[in-house]
Structure formats: structure tokens, C-alpha cells
C-alpha atoms as a PDB file:
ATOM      1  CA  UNK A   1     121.605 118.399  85.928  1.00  0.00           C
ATOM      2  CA  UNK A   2     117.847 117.443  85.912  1.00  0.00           C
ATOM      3  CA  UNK A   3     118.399 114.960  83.199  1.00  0.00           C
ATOM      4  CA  UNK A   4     121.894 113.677  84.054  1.00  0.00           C
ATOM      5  CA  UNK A   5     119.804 112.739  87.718  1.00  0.00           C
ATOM      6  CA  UNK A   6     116.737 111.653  85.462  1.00  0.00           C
ATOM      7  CA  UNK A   7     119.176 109.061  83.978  1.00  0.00           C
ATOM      8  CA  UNK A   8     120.815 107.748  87.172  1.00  0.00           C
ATOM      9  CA  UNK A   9     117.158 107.107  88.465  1.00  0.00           C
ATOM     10  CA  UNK A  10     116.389 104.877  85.312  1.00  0.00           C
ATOM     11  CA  UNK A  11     119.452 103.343  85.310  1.00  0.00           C
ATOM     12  CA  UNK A  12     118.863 102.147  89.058  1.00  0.00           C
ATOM     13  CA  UNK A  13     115.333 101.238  88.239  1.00  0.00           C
ATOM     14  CA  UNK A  14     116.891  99.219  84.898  1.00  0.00           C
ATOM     15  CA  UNK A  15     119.811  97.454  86.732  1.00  0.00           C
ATOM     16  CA  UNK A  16     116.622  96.688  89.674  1.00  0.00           C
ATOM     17  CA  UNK A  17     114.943  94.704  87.091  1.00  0.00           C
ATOM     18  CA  UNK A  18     117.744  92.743  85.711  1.00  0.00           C
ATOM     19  CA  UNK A  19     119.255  89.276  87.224  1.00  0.00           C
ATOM     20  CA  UNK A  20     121.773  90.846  89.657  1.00  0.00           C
ATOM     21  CA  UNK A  21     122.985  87.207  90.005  1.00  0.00           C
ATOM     22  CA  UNK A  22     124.816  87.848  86.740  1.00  0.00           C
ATOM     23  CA  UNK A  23     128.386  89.331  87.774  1.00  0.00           C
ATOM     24  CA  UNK A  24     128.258  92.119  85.012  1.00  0.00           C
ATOM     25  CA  UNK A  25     125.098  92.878  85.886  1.00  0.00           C
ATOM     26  CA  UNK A  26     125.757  93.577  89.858  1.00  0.00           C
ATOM     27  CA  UNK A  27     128.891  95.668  88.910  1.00  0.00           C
ATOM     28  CA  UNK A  28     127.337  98.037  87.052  1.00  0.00           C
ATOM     29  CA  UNK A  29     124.385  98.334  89.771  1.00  0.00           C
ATOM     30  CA  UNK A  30     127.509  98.525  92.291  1.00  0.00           C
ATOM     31  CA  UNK A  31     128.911 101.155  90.615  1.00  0.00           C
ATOM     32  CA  UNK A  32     125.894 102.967  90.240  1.00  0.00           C
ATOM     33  CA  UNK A  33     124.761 103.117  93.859  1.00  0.00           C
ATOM     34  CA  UNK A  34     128.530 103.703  94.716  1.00  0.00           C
ATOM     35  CA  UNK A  35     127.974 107.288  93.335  1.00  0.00           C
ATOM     36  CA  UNK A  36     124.719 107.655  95.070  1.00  0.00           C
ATOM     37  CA  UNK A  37     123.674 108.916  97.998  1.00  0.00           C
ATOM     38  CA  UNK A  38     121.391 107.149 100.509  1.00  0.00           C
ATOM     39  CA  UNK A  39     119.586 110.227 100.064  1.00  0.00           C
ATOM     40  CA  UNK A  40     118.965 109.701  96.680  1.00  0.00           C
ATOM     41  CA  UNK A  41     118.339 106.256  96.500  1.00  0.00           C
ATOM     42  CA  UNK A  42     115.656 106.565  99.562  1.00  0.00           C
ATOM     43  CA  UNK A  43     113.824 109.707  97.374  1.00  0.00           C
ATOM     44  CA  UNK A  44     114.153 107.124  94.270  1.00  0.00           C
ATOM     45  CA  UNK A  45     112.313 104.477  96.735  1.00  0.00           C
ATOM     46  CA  UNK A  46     109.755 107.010  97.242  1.00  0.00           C
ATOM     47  CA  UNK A  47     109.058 107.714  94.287  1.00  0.00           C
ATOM     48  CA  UNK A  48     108.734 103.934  93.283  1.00  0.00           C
ATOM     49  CA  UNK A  49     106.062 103.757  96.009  1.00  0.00           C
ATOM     50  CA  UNK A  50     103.595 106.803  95.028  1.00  0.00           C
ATOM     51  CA  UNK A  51     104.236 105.298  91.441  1.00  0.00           C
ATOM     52  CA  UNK A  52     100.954 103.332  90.506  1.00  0.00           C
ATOM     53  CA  UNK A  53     103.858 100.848  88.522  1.00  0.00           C
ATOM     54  CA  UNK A  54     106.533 101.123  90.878  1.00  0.00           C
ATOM     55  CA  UNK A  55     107.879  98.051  92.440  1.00  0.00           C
ATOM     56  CA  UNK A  56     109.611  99.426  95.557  1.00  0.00           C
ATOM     57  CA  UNK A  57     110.744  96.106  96.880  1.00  0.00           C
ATOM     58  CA  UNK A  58     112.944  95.006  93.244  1.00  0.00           C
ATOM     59  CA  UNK A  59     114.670  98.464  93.683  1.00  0.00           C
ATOM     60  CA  UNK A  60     115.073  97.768  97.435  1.00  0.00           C
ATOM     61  CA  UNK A  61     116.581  93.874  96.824  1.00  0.00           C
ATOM     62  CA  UNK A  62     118.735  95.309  94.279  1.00  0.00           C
ATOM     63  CA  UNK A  63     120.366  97.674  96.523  1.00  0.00           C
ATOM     64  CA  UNK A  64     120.379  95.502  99.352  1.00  0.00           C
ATOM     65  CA  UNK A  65     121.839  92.392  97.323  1.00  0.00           C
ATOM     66  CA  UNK A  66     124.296  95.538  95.990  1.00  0.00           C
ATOM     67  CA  UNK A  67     125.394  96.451  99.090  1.00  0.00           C
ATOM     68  CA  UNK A  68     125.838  93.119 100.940  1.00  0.00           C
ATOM     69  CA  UNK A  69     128.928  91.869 102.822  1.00  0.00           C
ATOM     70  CA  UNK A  70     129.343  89.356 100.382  1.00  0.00           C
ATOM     71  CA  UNK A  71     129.323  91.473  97.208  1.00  0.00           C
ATOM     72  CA  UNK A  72     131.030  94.334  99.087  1.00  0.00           C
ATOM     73  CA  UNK A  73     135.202  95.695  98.556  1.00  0.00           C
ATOM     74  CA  UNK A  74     136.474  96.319 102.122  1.00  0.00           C
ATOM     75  CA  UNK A  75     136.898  99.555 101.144  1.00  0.00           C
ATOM     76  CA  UNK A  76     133.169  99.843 100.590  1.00  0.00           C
ATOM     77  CA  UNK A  77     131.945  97.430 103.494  1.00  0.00           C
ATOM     78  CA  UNK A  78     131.360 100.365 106.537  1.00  0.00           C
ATOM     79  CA  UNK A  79     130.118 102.648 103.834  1.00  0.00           C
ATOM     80  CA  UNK A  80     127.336 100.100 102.305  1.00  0.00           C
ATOM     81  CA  UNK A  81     126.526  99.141 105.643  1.00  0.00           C
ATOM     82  CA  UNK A  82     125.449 102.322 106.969  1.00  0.00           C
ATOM     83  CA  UNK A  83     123.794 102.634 103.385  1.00  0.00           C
ATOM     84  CA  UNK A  84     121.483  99.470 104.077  1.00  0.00           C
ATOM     85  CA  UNK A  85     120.809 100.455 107.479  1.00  0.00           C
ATOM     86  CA  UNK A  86     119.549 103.923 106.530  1.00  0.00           C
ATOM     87  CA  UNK A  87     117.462 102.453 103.324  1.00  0.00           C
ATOM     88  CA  UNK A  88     116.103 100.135 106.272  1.00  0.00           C
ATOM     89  CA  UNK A  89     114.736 103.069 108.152  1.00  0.00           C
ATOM     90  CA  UNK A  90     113.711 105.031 105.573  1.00  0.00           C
ATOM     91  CA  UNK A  91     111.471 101.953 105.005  1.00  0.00           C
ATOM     92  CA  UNK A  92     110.010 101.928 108.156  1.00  0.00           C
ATOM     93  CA  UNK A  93     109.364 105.542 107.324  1.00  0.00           C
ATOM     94  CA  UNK A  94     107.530 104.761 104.312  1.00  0.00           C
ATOM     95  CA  UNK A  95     105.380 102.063 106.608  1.00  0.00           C
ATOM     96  CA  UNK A  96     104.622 103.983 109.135  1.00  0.00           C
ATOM     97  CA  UNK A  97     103.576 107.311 107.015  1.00  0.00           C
ATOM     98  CA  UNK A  98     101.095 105.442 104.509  1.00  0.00           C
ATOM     99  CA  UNK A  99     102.963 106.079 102.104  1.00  0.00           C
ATOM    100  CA  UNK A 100     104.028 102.433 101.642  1.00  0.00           C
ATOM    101  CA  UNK A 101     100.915 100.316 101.444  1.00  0.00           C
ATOM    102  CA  UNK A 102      98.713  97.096 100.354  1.00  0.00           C
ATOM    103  CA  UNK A 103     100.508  94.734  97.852  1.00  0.00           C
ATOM    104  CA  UNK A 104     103.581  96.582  97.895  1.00  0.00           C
ATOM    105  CA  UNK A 105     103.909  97.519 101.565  1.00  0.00           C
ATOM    106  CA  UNK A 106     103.496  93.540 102.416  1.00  0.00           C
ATOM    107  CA  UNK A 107     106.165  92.899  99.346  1.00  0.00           C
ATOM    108  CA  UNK A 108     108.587  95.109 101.323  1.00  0.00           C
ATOM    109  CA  UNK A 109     107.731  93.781 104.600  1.00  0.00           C
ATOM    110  CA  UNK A 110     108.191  89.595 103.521  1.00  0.00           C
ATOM    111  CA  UNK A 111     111.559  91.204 101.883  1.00  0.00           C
ATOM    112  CA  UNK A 112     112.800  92.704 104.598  1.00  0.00           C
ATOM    113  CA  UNK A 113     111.860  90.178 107.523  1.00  0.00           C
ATOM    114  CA  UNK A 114     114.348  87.302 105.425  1.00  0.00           C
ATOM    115  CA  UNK A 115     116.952  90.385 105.301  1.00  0.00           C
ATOM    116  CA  UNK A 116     117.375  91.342 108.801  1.00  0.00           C
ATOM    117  CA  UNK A 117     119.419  88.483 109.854  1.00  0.00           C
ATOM    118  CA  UNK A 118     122.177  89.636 107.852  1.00  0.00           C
ATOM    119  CA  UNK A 119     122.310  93.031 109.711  1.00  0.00           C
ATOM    120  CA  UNK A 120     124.272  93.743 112.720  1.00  0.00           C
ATOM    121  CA  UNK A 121     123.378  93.097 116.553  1.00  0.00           C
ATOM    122  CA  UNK A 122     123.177  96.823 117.361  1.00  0.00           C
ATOM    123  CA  UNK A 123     121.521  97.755 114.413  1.00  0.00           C
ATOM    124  CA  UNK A 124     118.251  95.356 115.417  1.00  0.00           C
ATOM    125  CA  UNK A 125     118.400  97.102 118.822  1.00  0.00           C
ATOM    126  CA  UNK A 126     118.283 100.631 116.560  1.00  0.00           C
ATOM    127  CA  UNK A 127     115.547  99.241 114.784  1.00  0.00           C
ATOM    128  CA  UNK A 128     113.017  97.991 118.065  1.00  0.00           C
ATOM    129  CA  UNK A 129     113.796 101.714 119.627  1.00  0.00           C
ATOM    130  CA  UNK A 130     113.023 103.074 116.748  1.00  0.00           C
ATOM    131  CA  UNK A 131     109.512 100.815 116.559  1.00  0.00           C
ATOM    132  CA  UNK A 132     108.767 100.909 120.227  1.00  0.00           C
ATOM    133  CA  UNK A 133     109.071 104.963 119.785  1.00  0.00           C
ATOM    134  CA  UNK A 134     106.848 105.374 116.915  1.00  0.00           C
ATOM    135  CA  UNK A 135     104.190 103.146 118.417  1.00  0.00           C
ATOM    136  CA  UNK A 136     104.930 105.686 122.149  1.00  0.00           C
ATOM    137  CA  UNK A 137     104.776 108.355 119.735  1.00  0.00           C
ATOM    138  CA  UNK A 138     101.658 107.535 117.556  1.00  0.00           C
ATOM    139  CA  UNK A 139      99.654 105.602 120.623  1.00  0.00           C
ATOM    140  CA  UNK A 140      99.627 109.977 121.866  1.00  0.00           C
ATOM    141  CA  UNK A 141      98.025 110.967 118.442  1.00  0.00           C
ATOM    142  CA  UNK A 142      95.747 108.280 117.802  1.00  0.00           C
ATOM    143  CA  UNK A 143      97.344 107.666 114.542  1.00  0.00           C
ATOM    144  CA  UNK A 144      99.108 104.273 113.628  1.00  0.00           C
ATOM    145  CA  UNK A 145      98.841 101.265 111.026  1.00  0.00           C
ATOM    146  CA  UNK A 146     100.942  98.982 112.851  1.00  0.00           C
ATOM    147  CA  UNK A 147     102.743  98.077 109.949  1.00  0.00           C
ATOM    148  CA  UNK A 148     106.498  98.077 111.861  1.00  0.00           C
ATOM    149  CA  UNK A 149     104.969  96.015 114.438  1.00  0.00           C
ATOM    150  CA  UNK A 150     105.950  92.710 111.779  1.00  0.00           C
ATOM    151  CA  UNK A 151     109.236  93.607 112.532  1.00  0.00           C
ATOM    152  CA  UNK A 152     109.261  93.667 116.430  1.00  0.00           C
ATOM    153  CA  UNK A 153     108.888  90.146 116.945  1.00  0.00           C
ATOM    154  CA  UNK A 154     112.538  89.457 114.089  1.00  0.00           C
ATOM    155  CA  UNK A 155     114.485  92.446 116.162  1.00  0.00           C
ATOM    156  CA  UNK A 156     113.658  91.088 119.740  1.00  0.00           C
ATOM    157  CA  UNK A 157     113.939  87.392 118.465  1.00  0.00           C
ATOM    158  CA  UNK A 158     118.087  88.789 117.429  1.00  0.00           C
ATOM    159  CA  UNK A 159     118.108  91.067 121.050  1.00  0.00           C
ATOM    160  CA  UNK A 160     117.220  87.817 122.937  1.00  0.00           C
ATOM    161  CA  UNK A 161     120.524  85.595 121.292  1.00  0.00           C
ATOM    162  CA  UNK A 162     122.823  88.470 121.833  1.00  0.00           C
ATOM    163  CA  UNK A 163     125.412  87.824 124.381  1.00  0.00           C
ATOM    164  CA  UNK A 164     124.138  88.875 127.834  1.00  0.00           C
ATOM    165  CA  UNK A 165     127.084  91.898 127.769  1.00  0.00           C
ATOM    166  CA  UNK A 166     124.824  93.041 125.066  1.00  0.00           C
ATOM    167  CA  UNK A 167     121.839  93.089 126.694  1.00  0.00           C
ATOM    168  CA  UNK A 168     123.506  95.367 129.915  1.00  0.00           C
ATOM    169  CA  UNK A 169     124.453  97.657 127.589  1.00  0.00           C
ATOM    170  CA  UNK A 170     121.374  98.834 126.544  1.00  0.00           C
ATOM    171  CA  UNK A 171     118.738 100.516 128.741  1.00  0.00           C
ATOM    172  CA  UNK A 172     116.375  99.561 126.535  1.00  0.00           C
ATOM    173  CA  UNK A 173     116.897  96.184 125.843  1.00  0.00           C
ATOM    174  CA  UNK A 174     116.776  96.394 129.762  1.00  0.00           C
ATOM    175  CA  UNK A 175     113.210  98.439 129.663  1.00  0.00           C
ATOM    176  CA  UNK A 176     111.596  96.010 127.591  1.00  0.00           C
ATOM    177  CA  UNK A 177     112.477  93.040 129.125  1.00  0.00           C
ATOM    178  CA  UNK A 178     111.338  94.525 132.640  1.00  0.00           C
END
């Protein structure tokens, strides 16, 4: 089972590094991340990080260029949507821990700042909780690289075009406007 999960891994990592713009190309990196778990794609991610080669933002691209609306069955389209939002956060993980840093950390974050705008409304209000709490959570400890903080600034920019009905519905939208 090792090696069967072995493979898988360098068959993402190989299908990362090829021209996904090529049809054949994306559906075989499709299929592959169909069968995978976000779970197993963010460990994959990890390890691409802590690698001293690894190039965490191609494997990243790939599965967000993978999982898009526009290369997406509607079938697949609630599935790889949760997919990219949880790769997104796992991310910010990554950020926020030290594990993703330097070259590769600002790689991820220029990546991910053009990518945002093609997630959903209540997704980029997820996403500045989830910032807002880590730096509530970190200001206590002492501890914090600031490295989600480039992402505030996109996520509020989206908040502040939503419809106003939007904005009423969530108490923090309403907190941080106060």
C-alpha cells in the first residue's frame, strides 16, 4: 500500500510539472486528484514544503487549475470546490506554522492572492475569520509571522462588494467594520 501511495504522490508531483493547458494532460491530473483526498493532497503539499526541492506552489496551481469551475463536470463542481477551499486553508496553515517560508512561502502567497477572486463570497468571509482569529489567537502567545495578513486586505476588498444582505448576515463582517 506504501508504494501504490508512493506512486500516486509522484504522479501528482509529475502531472504538477507538466503544461496542464494541454487537455490530455489536465485529465489525467483530474483523474488523479479525483481519487484523492484533500487529506492527501494537503500531506503531499507538506511534504513539498519541508522538501529542500519541493515547489509547493506548481503542485498547488495544478490542483487548483484541476479543480476549477471551468475544468470541472457538474458532478464534480461542489466536491472540487470544497477541495480548493480546504487546500486554501491548509495553506494558511502552512503560513502561519513556519512551515511554509522565504522563496516559496511568497511563491504561494503571489499564487494565491490572483486565485481568490475565483472563490466564493462566503468562503472570503471563512477565510478573514479564520485570519482575524489566528492573529486574536497568536497576538495572546506572542508568536506570529504575519504571513496571512497579505491576504486580509483581498478577503475584505471581496466582503466590502458583497451585497449589503451579505454583510447583515455575518456578525463578523459586522465586528470588523464597527
Amino acid at each position: 500500500k506504501k508504494e501504490a501511495r508512493g506512486s500516486m504522490d509522484e504522479d501528482l508531483i509529475k502531472f504538477s510539472q507538466t503544461n496542464l493547458s494541454d487537455v490530455k494532460n489536465l485529465k489525467g491530473f483530474q483523474e488523479l486528484i479525483s481519487s484523492t483526498s484533500a487529506k492527501k493532497l494537503s500531506k503531499l503539499l507538506r511534504k513539498r514544503c519541508e522538501n529542500a526541492d519541493g515547489n509547493p506552489s506548481e503542485l498547488m496551481k495544478a490542483i487548483l487549475i484541476g479543480t476549477s469551475k471551468e475544468n470541472s463536470h457538474s458532478e464534480s463542481e461542489e466536491r472540487n470546490e470544497e477541495m480548493r477551499e480546504e487546500m486554501v486553508l491548509n495553506v494558511m496553515e502552512l503560513l502561519e506554522s513556519g512551515i511554509l517560508v522565504d522563496s516559496k512561502a511568497n511563491s504561494m502567497i503571489g499564487l494565491l492572492l490572483v486565485e481568490l477572486d475565483s472563490f466564493t463570497d462566503s468562503f472570503s468571509i471563512e477565510l478573514s475569520e479564520k485570519i482575524v482569529f489566528t492573529l486574536e489567537t497568536f497576538e495572546e502567545y506572542g508568536e506570529y509571522n504575519g504571513n496571512s495578513l497579505s491576504f486580509l486586505s483581498k478577503t475584505f476588498g471581496t466582503i466590502s462588494k458583497m451585497e449589503e444582505g451579505w454583510t447583515k448576515k455575518s456578525a463578523f463582517v459586522k465586528r470588523m467594520l464597527e
